[in-house]
Protein backbone atom coordinates (compact mmCIF):
# COMPACT_ATOMS: atom_id res chain seq x y z
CA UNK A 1 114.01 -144.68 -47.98
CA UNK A 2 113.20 -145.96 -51.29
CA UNK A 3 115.34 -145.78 -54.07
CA UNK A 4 114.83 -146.11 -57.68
CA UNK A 5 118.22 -146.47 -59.22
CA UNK A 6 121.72 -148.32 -57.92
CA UNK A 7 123.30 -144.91 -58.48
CA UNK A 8 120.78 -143.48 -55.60
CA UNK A 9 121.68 -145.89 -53.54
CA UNK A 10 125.76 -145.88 -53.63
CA UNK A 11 125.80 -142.35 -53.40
CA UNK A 12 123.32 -142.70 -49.93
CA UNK A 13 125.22 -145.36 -48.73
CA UNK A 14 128.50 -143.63 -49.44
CA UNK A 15 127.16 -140.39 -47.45
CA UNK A 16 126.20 -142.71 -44.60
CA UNK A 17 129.58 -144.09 -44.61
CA UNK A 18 131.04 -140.41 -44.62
CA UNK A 19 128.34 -139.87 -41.53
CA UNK A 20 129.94 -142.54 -39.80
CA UNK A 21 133.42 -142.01 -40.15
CA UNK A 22 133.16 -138.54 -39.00
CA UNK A 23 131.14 -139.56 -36.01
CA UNK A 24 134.79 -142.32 -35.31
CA UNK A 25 136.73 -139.61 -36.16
CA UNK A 26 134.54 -136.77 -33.70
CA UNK A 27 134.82 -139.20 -30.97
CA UNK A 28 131.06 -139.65 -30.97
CA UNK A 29 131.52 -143.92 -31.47
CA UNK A 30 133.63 -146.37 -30.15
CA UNK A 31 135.75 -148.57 -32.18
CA UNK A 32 133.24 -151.56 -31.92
CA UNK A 33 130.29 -149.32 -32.67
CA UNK A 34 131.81 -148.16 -35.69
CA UNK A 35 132.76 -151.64 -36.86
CA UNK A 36 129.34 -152.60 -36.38
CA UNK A 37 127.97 -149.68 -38.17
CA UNK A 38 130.30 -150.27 -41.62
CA UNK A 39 129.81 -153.89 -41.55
CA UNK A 40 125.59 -153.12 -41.39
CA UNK A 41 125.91 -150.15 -44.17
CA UNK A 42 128.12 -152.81 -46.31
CA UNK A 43 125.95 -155.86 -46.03
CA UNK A 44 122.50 -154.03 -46.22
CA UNK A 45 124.45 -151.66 -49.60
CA UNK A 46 125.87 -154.83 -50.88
CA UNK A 47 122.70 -157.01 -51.07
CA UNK A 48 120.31 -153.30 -51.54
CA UNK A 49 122.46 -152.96 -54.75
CA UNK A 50 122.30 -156.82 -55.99
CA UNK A 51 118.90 -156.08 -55.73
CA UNK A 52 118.55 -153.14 -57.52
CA UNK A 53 121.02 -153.99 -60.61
CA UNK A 54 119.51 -157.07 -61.22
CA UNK A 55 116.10 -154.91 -62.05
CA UNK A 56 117.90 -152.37 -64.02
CA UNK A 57 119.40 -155.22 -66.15
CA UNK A 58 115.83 -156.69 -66.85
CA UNK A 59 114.39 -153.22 -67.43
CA UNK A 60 117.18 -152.24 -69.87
CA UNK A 61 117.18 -156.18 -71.57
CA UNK A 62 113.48 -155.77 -72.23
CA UNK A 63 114.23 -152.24 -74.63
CA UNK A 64 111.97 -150.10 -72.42
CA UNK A 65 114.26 -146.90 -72.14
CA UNK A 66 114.96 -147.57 -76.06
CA UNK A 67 110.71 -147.65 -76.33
CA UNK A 68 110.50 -145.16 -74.10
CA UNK A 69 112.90 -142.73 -76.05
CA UNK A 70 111.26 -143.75 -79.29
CA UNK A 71 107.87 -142.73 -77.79
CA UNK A 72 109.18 -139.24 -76.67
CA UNK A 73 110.65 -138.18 -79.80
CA UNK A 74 107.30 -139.78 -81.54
CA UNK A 75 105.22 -137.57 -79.34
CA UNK A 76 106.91 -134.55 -79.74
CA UNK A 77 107.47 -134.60 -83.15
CA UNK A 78 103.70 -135.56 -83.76
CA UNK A 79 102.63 -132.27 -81.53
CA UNK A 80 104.91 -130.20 -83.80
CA UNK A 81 103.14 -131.16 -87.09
CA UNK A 82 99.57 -130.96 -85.00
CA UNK A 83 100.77 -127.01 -83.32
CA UNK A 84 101.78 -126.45 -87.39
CA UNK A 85 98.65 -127.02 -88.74
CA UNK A 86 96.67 -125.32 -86.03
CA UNK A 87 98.98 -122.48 -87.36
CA UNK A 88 98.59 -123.11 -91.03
CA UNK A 89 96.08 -120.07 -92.60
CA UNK A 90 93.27 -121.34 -94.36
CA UNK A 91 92.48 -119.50 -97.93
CA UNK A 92 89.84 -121.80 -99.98
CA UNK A 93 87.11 -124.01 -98.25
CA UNK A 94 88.92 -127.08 -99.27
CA UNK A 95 91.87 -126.39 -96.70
CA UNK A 96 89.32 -125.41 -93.78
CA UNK A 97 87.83 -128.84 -94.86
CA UNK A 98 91.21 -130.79 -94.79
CA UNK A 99 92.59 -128.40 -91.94
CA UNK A 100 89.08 -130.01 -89.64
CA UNK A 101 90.18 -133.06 -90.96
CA UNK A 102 93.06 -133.55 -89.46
CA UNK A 103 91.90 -131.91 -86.44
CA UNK A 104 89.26 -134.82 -85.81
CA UNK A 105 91.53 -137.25 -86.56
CA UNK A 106 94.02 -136.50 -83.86
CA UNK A 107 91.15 -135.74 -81.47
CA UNK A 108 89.86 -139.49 -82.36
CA UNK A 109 93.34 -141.29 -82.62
CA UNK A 110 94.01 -139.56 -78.95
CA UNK A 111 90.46 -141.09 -77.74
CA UNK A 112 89.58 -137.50 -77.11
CA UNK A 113 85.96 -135.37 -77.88
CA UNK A 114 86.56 -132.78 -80.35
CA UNK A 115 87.32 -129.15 -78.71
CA UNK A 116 85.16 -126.52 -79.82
CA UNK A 117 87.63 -123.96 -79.99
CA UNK A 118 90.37 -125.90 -82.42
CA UNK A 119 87.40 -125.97 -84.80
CA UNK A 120 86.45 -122.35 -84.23
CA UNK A 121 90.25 -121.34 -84.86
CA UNK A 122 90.40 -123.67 -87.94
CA UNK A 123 87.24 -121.69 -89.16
CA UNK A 124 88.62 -118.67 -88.38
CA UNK A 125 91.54 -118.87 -90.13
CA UNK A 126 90.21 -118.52 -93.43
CA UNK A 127 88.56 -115.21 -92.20
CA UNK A 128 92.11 -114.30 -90.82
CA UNK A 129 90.48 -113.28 -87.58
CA UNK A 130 91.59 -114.49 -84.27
């Protein structure tokens, strides 16, 4: 299995170790068996989760979740002004003409063509039909 987090990991290795112990306890394992079995799940947990901190502490010292988070709220907050102006009602040709100026200006900055239909509904708009 793969895991992507320490926290994965110590909660799989702590539900192997459960596994185990009620495989002792069922009389399904001897007492050397089950020895074996801990010390394996400890060693291969112990040097699995050096492993995996020591990546988490690079990835947080580098300020990717912070950039990450950052990015997120950027996106979402950019969308919200885009959705409002898609929204906005045009009522003189100077806001249709700023309204499709904005329009291909996000559709440039995103490295996008231009979608016929967000210029149809910006026209639209000042005809109040939908």
């Amino acid at each position: 299995m793969t895991f992507r987090t320490s926290k994965a990991l110590e909660a799989e290795i702590e539900r192997r170790r459960e596994l185990i112990e009620k495989s002792f306890g069922g009389g399904l394992m001897n007492r050397p068996a089950y020895e074996r079995w801990m010390g394996d799940i400890e060693a291969q947990g112990k040097e699995g989760l050096a492993w995996l901190r020591e990546r988490e502490a690079v990835i947080d010292a580098s300020g990717y979740h912070d950039a990450s988070d950052q990015t997120d709220e950027a996106f979402t907050e950019a969308r919200a002004a885009f959705q409002a102006v898609m929204e906005l009602r045009c009522e003189t040709i100077e806001e249709v003409r700023a309204k499709a100026a904005c329009i291909i200006r996000v559709y440039k900055r995103l490295g996008v063509t231009i979608d016929g239909d967000d210029l149809v509904a910006c026209m639209s708009s000042l005809c109040e039909e939908d």
